[in-house]
Protein backbone atom coordinates (compact mmCIF):
# COMPACT_ATOMS: atom_id res chain seq x y z
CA UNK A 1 101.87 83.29 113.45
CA UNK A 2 103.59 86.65 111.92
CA UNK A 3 103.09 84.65 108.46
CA UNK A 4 99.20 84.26 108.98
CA UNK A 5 99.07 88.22 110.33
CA UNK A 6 101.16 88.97 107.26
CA UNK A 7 98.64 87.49 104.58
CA UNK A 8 95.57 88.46 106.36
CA UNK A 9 96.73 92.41 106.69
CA UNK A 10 97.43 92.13 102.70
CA UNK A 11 94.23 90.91 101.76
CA UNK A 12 93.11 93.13 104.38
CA UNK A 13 95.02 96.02 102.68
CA UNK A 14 93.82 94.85 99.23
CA UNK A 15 90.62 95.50 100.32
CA UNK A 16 91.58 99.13 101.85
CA UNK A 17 93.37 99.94 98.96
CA UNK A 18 91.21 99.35 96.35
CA UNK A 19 90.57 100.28 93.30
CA UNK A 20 94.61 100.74 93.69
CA UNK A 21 96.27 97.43 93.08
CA UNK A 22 99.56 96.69 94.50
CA UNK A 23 100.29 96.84 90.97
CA UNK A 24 100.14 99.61 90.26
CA UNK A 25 102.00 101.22 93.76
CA UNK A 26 104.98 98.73 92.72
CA UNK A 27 104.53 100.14 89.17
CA UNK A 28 105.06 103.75 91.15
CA UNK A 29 108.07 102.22 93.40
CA UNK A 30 110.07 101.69 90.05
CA UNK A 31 108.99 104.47 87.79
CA UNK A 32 112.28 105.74 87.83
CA UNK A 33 111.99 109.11 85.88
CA UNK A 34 110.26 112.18 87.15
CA UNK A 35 107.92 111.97 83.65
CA UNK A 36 106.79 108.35 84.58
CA UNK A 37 106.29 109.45 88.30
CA UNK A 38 103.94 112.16 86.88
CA UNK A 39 102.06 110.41 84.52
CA UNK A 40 101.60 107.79 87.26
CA UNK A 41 100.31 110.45 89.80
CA UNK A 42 98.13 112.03 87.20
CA UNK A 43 96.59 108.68 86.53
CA UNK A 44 95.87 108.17 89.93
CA UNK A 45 94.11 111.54 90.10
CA UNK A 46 91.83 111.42 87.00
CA UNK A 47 90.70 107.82 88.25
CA UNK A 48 90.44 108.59 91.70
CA UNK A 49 93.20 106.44 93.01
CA UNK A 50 95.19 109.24 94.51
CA UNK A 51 94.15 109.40 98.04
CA UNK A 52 94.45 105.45 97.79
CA UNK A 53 98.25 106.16 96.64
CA UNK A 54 99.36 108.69 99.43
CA UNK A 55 97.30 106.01 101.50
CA UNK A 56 99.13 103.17 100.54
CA UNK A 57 102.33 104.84 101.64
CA UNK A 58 101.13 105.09 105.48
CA UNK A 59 99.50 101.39 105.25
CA UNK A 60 103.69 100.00 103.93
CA UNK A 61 104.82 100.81 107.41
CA UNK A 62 102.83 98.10 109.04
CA UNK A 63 103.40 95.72 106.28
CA UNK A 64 106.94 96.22 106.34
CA UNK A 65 106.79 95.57 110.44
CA UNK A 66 104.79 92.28 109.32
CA UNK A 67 106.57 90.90 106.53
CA UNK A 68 110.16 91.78 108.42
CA UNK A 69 109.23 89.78 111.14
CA UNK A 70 107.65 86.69 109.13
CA UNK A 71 110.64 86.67 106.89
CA UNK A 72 113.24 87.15 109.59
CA UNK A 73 111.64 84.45 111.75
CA UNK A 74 110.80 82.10 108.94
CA UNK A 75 114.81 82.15 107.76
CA UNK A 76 115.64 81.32 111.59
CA UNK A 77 113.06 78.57 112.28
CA UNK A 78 113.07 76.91 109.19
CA UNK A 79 116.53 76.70 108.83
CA UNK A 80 117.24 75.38 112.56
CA UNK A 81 114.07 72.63 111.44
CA UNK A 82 116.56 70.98 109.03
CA UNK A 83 119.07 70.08 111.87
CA UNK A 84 121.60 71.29 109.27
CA UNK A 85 124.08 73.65 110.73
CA UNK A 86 125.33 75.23 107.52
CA UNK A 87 121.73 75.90 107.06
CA UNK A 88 120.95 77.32 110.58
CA UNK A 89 124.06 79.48 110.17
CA UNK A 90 122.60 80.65 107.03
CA UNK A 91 118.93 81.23 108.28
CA UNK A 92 120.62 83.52 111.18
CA UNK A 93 122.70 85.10 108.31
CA UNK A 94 118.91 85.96 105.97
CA UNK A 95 117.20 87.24 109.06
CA UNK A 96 119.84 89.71 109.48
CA UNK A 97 119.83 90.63 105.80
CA UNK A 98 116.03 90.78 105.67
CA UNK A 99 117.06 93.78 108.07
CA UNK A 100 118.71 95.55 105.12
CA UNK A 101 115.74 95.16 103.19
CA UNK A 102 113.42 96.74 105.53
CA UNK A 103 115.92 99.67 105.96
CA UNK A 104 115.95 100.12 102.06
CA UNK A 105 111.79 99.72 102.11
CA UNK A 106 111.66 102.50 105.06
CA UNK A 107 113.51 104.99 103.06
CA UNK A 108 111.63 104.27 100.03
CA UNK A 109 108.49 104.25 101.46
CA UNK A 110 109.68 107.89 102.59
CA UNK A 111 110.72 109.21 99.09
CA UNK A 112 107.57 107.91 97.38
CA UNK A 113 105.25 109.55 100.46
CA UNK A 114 107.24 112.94 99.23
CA UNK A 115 106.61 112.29 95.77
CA UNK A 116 103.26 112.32 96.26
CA UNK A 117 102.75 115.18 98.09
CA UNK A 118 104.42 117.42 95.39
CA UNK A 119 108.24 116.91 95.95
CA UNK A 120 108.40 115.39 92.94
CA UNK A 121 112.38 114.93 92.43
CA UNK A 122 115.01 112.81 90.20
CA UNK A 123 116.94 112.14 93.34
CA UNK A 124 114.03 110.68 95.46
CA UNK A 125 113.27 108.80 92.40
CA UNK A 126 116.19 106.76 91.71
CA UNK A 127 116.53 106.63 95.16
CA UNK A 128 113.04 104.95 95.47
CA UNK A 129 113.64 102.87 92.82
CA UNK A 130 117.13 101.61 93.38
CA UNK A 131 115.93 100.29 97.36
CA UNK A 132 112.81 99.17 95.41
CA UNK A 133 115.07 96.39 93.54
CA UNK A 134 117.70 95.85 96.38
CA UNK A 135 114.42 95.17 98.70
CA UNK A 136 112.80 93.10 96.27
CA UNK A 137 116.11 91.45 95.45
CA UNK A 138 116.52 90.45 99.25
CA UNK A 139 113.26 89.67 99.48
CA UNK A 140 113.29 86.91 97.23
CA UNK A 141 116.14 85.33 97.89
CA UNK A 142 115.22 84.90 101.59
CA UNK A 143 112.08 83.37 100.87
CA UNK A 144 113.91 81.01 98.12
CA UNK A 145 116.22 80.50 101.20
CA UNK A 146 112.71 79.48 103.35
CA UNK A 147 111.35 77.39 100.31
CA UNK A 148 114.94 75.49 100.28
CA UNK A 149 114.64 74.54 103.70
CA UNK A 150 111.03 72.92 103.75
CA UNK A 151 111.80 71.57 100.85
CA UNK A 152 115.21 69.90 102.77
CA UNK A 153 113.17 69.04 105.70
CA UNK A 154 110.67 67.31 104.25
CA UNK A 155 112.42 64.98 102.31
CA UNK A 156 114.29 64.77 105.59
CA UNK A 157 111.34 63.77 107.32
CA UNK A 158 109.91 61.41 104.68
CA UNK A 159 113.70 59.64 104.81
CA UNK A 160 112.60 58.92 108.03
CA UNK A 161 115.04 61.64 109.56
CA UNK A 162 114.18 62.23 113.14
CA UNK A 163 115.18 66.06 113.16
């Protein structure tokens, strides 16, 4: 259910977003240096992408509600399909740490929103763009994790396993 609220609000976003691709705001997660951050911004502003930037920031807090929730439930429910206990232990273990993630997206999503409205700083850069990989790192792995354990159930279930 959270996965098919998840996918709808991004294409929804997409849509709200646009011309701004998500792109180019992960582009501005990880720019890293306050000259990149700049010439990012300025961008923005000669194509008129900026109010769809500072936008963008606002719409993340939703998404991050969404895709915490999908992820967090996916890792428990996919994981406790398998019958597998190492693997239930492990989906309760990637719903906590998709927790971590969402922390480290909150507090990015705060540095970038301050970035664009002027407080343009090396500090809430690297800040931004260190969470930026740790989420994305997280991220990943927990839906590898999810992809793992469909892929274990359903060769479960075509062995004729019962769970």
């Amino acid at each position: 259910m959270f996965a098919l609220l998840t996918i709808g609000y991004m294409i929804w976003a997409r849509s709200y977003l646009s011309p701004l691709t998500s792109g180019e705001i992960v582009q501005f997660e990880i720019a890293k240096t306050m000259d990149r951050a700049q010439q990012i911004i300025q961008e923005w502003k000669n194509t008129g992408k900026y109010e769809q930037g500072v936008r963008s920031t606002t719409v993340a807090f939703f998404f991050i509600i969404l895709y915490t929730l999908s992820i967090g439930l996916g890792c428990r429910f996919i994981s406790a399909c398998t019958g597998n206990e190492i693997l239930a232990k492990g989906g309760r273990g990637f719903a906590w740490l998709i927790i971590i993630a969402t922390i480290c997206d909150i507090i990015e999503n705060i540095t970038l929103s301050r970035t664009l409205s002027g407080h343009i700083s090396k500090v809430n850069l690297l800040l931004a763009y260190n969470l930026a990989r740790i989420k994305f790192s997280i991220v990943i792995v927990c839906l590898l994790f999810i992809m793992a354990c469909s892929l274990y159930w359903l060769i479960g279930r075509l062995a004729g396993d019962k769970k």
